[in-house]
N, C-alpha and C. Protein backbone atom coordinates (compact mmCIF):
# COMPACT_ATOMS: atom_id res chain seq x y z
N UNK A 1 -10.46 50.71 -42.12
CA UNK A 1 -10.14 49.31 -42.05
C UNK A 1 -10.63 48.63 -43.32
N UNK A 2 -9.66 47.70 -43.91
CA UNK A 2 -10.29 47.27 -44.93
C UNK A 2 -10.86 45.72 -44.52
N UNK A 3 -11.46 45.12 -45.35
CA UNK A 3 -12.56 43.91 -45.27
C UNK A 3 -11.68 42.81 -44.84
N UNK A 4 -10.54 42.96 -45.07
CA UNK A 4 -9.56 41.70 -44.79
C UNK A 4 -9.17 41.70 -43.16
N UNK A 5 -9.07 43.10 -43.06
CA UNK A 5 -8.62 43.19 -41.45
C UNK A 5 -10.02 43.10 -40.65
N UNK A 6 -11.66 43.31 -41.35
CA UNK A 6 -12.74 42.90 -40.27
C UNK A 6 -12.65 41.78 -40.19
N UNK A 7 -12.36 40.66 -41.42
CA UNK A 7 -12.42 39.02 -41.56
C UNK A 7 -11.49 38.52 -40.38
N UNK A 8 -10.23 39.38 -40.15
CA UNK A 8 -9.11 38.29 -39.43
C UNK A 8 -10.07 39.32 -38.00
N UNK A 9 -10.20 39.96 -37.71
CA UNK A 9 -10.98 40.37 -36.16
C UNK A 9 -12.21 39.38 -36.37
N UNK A 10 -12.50 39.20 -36.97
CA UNK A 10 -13.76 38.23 -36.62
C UNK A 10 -13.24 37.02 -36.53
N UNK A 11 -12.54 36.23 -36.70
CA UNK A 11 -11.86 35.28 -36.67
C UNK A 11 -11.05 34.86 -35.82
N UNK A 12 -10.34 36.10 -35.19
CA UNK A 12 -9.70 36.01 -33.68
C UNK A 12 -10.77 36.26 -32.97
N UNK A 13 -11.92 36.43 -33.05
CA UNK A 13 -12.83 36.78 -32.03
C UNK A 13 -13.59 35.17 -31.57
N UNK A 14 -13.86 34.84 -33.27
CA UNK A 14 -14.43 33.50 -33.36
C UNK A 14 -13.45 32.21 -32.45
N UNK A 15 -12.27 32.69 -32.81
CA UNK A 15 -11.43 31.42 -32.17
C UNK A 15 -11.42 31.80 -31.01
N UNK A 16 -12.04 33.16 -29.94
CA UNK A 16 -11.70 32.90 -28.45
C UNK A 16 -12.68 32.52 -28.08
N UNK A 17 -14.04 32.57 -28.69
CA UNK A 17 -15.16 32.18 -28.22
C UNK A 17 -15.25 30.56 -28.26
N UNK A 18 -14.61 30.04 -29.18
CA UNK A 18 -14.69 28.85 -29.41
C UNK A 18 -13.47 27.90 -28.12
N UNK A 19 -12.30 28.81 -27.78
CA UNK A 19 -11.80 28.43 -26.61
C UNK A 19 -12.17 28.37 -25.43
N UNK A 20 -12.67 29.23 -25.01
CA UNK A 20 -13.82 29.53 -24.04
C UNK A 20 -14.79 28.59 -24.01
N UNK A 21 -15.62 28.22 -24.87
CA UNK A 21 -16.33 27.03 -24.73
C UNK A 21 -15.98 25.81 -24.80
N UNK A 22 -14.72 25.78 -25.17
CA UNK A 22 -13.99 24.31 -24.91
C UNK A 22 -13.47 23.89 -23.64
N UNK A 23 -12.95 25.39 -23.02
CA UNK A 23 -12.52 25.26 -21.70
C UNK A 23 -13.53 24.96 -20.97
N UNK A 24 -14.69 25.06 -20.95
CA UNK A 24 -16.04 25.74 -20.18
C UNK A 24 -16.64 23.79 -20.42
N UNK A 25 -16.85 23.28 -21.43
CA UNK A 25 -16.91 22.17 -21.83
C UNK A 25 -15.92 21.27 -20.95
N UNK A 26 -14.66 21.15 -20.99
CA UNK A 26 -13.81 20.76 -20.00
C UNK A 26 -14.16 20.63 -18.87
N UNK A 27 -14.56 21.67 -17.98
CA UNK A 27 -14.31 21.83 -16.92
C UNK A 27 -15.86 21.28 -16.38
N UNK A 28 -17.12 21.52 -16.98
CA UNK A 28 -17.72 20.21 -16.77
C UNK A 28 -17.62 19.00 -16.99
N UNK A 29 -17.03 18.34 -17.99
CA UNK A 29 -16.86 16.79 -17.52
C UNK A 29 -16.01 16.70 -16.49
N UNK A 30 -15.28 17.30 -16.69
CA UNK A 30 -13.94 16.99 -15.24
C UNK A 30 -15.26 16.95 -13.93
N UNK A 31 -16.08 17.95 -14.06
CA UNK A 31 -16.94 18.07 -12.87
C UNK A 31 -17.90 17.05 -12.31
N UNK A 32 -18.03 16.52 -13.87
CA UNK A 32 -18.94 15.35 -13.89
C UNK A 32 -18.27 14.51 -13.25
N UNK A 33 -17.17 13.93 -13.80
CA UNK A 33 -16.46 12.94 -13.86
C UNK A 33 -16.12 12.73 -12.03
N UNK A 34 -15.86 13.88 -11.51
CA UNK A 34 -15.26 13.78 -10.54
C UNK A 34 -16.74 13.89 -9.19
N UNK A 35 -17.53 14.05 -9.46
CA UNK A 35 -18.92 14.15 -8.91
C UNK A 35 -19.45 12.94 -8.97
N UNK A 36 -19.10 11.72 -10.19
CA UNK A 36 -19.23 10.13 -10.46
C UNK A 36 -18.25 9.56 -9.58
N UNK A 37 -16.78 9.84 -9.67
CA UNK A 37 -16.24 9.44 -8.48
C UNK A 37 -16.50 9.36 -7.38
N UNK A 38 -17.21 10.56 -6.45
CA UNK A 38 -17.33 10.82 -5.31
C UNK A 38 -18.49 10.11 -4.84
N UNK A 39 -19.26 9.96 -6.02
CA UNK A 39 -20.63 9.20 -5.44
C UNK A 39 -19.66 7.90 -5.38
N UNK A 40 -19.07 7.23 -6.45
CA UNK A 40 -18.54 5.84 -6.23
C UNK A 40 -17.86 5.62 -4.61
N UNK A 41 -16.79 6.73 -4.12
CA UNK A 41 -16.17 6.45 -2.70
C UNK A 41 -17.40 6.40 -1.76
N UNK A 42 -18.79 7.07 -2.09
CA UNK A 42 -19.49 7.41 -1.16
C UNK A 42 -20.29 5.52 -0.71
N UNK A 43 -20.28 5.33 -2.03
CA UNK A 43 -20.86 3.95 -1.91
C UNK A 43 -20.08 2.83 -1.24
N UNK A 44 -18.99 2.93 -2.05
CA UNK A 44 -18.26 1.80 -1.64
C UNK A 44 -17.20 2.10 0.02
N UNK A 45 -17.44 3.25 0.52
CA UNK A 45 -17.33 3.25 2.02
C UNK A 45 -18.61 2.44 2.96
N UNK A 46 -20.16 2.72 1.98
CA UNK A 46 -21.10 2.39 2.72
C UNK A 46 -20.91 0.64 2.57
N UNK A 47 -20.58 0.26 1.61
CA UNK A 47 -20.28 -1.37 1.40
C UNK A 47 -18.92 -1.82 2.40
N UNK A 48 -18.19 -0.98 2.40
CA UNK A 48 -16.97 -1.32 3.34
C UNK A 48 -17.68 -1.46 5.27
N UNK A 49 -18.72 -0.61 5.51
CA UNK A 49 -18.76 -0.08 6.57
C UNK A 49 -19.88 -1.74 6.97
N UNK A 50 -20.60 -2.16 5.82
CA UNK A 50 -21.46 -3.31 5.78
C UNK A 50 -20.79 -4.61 6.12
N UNK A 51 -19.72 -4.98 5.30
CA UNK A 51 -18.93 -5.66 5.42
C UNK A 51 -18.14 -6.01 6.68
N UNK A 52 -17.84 -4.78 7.43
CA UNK A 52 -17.03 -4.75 8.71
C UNK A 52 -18.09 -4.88 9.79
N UNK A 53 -19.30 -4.19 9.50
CA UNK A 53 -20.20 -4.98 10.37
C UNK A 53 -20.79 -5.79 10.22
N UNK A 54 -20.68 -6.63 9.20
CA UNK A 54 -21.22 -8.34 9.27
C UNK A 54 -19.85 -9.11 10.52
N UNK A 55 -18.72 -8.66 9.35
CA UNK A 55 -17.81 -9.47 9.77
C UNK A 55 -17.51 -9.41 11.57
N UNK A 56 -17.27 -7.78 12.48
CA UNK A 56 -17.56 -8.16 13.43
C UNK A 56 -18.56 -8.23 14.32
N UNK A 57 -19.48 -8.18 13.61
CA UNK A 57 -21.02 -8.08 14.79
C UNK A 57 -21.94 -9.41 14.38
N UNK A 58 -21.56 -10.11 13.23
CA UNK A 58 -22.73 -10.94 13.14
C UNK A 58 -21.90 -12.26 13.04
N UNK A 59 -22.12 -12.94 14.13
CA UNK A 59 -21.57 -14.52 14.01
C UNK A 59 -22.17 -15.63 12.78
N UNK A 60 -23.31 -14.91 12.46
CA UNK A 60 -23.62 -15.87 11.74
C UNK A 60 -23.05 -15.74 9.76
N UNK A 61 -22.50 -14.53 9.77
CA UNK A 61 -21.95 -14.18 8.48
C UNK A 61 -20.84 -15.05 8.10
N UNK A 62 -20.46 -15.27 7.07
CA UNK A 62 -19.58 -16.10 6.59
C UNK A 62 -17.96 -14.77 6.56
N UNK A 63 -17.28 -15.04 7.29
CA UNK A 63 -16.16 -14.35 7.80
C UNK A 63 -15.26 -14.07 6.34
N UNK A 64 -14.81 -15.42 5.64
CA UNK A 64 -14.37 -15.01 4.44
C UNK A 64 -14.89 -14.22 3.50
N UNK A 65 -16.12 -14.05 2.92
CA UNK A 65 -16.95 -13.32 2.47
C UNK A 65 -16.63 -12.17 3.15
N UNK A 66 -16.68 -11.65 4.07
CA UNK A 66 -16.88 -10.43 4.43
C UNK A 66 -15.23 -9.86 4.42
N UNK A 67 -14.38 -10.54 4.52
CA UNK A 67 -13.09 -10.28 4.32
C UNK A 67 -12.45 -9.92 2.77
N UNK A 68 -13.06 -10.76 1.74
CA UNK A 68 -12.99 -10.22 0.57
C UNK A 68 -13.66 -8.89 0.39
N UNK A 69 -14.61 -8.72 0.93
CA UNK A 69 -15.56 -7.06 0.67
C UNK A 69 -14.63 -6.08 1.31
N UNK A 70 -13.57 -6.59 2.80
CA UNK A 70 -13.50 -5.60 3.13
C UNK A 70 -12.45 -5.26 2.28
N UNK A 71 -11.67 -5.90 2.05
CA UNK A 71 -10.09 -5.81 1.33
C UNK A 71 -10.83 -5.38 -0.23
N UNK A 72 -11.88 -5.52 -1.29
CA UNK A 72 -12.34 -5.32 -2.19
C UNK A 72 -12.48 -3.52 -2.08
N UNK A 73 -13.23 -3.22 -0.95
CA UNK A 73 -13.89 -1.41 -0.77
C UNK A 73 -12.92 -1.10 -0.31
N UNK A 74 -11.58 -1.15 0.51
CA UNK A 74 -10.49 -0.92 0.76
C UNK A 74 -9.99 -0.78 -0.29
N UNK A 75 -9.43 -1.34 -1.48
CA UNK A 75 -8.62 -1.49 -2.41
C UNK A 75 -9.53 -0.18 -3.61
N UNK A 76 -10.73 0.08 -3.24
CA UNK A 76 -11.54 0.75 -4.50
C UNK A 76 -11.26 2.02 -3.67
N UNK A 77 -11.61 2.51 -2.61
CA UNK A 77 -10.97 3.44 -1.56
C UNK A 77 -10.05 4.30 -2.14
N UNK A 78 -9.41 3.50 -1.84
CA UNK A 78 -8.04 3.89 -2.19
C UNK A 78 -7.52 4.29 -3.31
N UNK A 79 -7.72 3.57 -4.19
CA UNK A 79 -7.62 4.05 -5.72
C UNK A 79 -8.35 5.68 -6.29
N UNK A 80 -9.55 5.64 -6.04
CA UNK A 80 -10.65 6.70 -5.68
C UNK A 80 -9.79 8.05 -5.16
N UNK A 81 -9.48 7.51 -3.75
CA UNK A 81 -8.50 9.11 -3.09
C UNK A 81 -7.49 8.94 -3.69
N UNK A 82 -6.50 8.42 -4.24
CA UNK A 82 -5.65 8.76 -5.36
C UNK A 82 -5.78 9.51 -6.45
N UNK A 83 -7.33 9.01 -6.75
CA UNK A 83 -7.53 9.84 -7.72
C UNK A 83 -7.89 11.45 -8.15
N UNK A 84 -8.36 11.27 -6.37
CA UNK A 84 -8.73 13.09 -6.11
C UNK A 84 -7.53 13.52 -6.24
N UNK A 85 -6.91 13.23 -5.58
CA UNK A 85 -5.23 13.95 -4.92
C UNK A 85 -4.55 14.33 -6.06
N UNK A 86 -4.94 13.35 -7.04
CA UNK A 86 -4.28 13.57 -8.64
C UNK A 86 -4.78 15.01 -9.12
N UNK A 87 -5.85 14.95 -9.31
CA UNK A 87 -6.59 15.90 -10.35
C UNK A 87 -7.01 17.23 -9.74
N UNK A 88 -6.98 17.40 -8.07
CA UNK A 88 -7.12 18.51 -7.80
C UNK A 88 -6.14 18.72 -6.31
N UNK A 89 -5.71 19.71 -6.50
CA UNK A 89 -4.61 20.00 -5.05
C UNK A 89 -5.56 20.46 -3.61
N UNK A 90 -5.47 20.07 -3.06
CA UNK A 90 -6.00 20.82 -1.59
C UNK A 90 -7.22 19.52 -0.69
N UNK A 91 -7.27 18.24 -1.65
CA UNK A 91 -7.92 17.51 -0.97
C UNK A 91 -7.14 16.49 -0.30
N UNK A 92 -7.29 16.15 1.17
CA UNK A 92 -6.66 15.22 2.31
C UNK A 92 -7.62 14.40 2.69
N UNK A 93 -7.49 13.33 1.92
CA UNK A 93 -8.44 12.26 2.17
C UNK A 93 -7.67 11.36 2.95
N UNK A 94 -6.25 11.18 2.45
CA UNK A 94 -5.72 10.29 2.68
C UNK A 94 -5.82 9.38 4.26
N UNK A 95 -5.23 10.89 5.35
CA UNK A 95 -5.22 10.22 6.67
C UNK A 95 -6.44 9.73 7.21
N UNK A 96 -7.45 10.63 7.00
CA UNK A 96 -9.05 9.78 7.65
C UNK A 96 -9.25 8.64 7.02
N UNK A 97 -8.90 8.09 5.65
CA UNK A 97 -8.83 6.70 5.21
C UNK A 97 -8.21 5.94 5.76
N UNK A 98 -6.33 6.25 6.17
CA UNK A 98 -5.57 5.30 6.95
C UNK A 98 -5.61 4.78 8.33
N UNK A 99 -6.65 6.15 8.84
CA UNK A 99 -7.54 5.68 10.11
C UNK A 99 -8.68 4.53 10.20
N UNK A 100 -9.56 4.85 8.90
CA UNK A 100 -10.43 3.63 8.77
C UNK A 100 -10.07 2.44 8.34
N UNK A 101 -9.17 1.90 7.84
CA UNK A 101 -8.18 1.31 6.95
C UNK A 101 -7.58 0.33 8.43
N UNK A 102 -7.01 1.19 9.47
CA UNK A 102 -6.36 0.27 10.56
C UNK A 102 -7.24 0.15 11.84
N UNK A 103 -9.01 0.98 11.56
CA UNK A 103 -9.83 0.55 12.44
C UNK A 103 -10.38 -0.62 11.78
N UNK A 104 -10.62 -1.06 10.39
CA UNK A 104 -11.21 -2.44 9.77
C UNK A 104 -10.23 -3.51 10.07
N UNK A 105 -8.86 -3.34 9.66
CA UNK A 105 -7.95 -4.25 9.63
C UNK A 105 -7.15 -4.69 10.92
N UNK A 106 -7.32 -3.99 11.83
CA UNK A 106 -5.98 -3.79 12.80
C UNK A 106 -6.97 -5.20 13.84
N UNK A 107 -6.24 -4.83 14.91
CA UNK A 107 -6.96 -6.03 16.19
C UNK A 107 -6.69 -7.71 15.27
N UNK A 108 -7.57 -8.29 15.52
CA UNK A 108 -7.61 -9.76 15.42
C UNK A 108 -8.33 -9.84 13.93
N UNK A 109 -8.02 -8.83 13.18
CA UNK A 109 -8.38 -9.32 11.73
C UNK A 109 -8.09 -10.77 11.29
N UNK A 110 -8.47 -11.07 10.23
CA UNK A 110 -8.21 -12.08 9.63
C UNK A 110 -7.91 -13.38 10.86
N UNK A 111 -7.78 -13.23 11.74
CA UNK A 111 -6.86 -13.79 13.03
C UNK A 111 -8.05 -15.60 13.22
N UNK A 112 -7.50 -16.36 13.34
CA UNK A 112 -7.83 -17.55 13.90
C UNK A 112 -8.86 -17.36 15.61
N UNK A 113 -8.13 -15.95 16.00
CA UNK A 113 -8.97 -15.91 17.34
C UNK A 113 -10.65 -14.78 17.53
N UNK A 114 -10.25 -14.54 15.93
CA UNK A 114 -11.84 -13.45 16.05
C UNK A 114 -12.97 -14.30 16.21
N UNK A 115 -14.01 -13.63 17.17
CA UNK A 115 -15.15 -14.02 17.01
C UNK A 115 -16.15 -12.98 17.29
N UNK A 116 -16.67 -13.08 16.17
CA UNK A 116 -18.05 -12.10 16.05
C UNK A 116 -18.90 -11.81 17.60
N UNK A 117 -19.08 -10.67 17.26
CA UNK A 117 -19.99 -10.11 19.01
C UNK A 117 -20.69 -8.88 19.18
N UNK A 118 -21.31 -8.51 20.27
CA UNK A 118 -21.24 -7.40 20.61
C UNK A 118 -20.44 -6.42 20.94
N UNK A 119 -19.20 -7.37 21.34
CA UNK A 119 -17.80 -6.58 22.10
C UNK A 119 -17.30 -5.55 20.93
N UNK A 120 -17.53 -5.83 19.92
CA UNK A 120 -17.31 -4.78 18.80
C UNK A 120 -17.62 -3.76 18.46
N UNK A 121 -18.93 -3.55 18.81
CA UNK A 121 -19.75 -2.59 18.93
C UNK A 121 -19.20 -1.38 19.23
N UNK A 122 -18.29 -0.38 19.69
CA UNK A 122 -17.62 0.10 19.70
C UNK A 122 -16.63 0.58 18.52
N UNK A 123 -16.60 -0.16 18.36
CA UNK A 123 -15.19 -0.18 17.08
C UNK A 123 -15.32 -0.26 15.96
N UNK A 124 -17.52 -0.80 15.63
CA UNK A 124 -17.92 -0.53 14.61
C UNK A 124 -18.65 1.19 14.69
N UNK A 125 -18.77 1.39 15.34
CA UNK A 125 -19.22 2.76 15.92
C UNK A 125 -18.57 3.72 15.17
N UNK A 126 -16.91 3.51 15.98
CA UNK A 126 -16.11 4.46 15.56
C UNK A 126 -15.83 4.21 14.01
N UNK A 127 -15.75 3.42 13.65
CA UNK A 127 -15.72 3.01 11.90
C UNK A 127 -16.80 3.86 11.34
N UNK A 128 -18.00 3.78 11.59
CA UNK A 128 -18.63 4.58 11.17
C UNK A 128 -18.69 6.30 11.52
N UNK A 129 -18.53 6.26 11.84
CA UNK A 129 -17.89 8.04 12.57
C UNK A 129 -16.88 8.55 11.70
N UNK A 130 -16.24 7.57 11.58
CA UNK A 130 -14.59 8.47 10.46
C UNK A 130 -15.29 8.05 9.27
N UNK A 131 -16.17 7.16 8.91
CA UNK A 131 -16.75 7.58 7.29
C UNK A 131 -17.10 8.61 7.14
N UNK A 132 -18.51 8.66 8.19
CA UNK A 132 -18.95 9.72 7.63
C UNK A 132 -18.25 11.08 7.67
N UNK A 133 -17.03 10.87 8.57
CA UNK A 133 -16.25 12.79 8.51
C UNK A 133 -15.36 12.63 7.20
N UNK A 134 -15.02 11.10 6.69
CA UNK A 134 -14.52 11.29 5.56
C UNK A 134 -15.48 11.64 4.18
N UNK A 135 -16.51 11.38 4.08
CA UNK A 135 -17.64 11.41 3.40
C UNK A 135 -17.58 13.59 3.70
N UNK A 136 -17.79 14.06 4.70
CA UNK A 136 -18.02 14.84 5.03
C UNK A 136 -17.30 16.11 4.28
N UNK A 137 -15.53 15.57 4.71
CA UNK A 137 -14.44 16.05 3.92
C UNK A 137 -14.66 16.34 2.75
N UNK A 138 -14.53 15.40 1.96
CA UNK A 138 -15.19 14.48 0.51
C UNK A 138 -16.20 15.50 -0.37
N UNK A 139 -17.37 15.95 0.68
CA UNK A 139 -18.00 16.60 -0.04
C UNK A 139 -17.99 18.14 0.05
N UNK A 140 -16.84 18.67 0.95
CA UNK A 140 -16.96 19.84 1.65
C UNK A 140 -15.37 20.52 0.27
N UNK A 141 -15.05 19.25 0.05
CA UNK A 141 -13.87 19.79 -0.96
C UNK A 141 -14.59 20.07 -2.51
N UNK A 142 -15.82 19.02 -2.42
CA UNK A 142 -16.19 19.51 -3.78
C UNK A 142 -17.21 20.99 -4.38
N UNK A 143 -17.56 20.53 -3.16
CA UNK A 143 -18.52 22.39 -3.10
C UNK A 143 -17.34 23.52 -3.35
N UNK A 144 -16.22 23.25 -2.43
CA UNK A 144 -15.25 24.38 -2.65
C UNK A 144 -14.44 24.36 -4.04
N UNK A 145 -14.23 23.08 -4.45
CA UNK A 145 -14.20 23.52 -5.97
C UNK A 145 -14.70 23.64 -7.30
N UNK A 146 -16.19 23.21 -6.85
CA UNK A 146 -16.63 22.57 -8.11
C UNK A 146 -17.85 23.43 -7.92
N UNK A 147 -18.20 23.93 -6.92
CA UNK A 147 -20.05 24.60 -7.07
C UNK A 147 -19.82 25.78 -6.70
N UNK A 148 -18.63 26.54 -6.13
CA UNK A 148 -18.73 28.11 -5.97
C UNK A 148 -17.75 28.66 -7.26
N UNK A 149 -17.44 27.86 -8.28
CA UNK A 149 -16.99 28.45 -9.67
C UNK A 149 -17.73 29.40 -10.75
């Protein structure tokens, strides 16, 4: 072999190593990135779940206020599981959201006839129950793609 043909083998060797660590580089920020997301849904479910229990358990909360938060963590929600669904195939966030989504909103939302109670109690219950199995989901998809790699 002459010196020209060790230079270009070292050089194709150099450029796979250098792909390899770009890919490898990649695939942690994506990891990052998407591990920053998940904490963000994780939060802003716990602000959604706050919000829905001011709004129906505490009479003394200011109802509009708590209606902007809910429609605010709703709207960030959502965007969030869009964003999983985008970037990696096999996560179903969607329906346990559209469940929590028409347990916050549905009944006498927004309605002239709500009034804050105990009678809710129930229904904030179950609100909290489908977070946390969505939370649950949430994190059971990222272990499977992101920590057994």
């Amino acid at each position: 072999m002459t010196t020209c043909e060790f230079a270009a083998i070292g050089w194709v060797i150099a450029l796979t190593i250098a792909l390899y660590a770009n890919q490898q580089a990649n695939r942690r920020e994506t990891r990052k990135e998407t591990r920053d997301q998940l904490n963000q849904l994780n939060i802003t479910l716990g602000v959604l779940l706050d919000a829905a229990n001011n709004y129906y358990l505490n009479s003394e909360a200011l109802a509009s206020q708590e209606i902007i938060k809910i429609h605010e963590s709703l709207n960030i929600c959502y965007r969030l599981i869009e964003y999983f669904a985008k970037i990696k195939a096999g996560i179903i966030l969607h329906q346990k959201f559209y469940i929590i989504f028409e347990l916050v909103t549905g009944g006498d939302f927004e309605s002239d006839k709500h009034l804050a109670g105990e009678h809710y109690t129930k229904l904030c219950k179950e609100v909290a129950t489908k977070k946390e199995s969505l939370i649950i989901d949430s994190e059971n998809w990222f272990k499977k793609n992101y920590q057994n790699n």
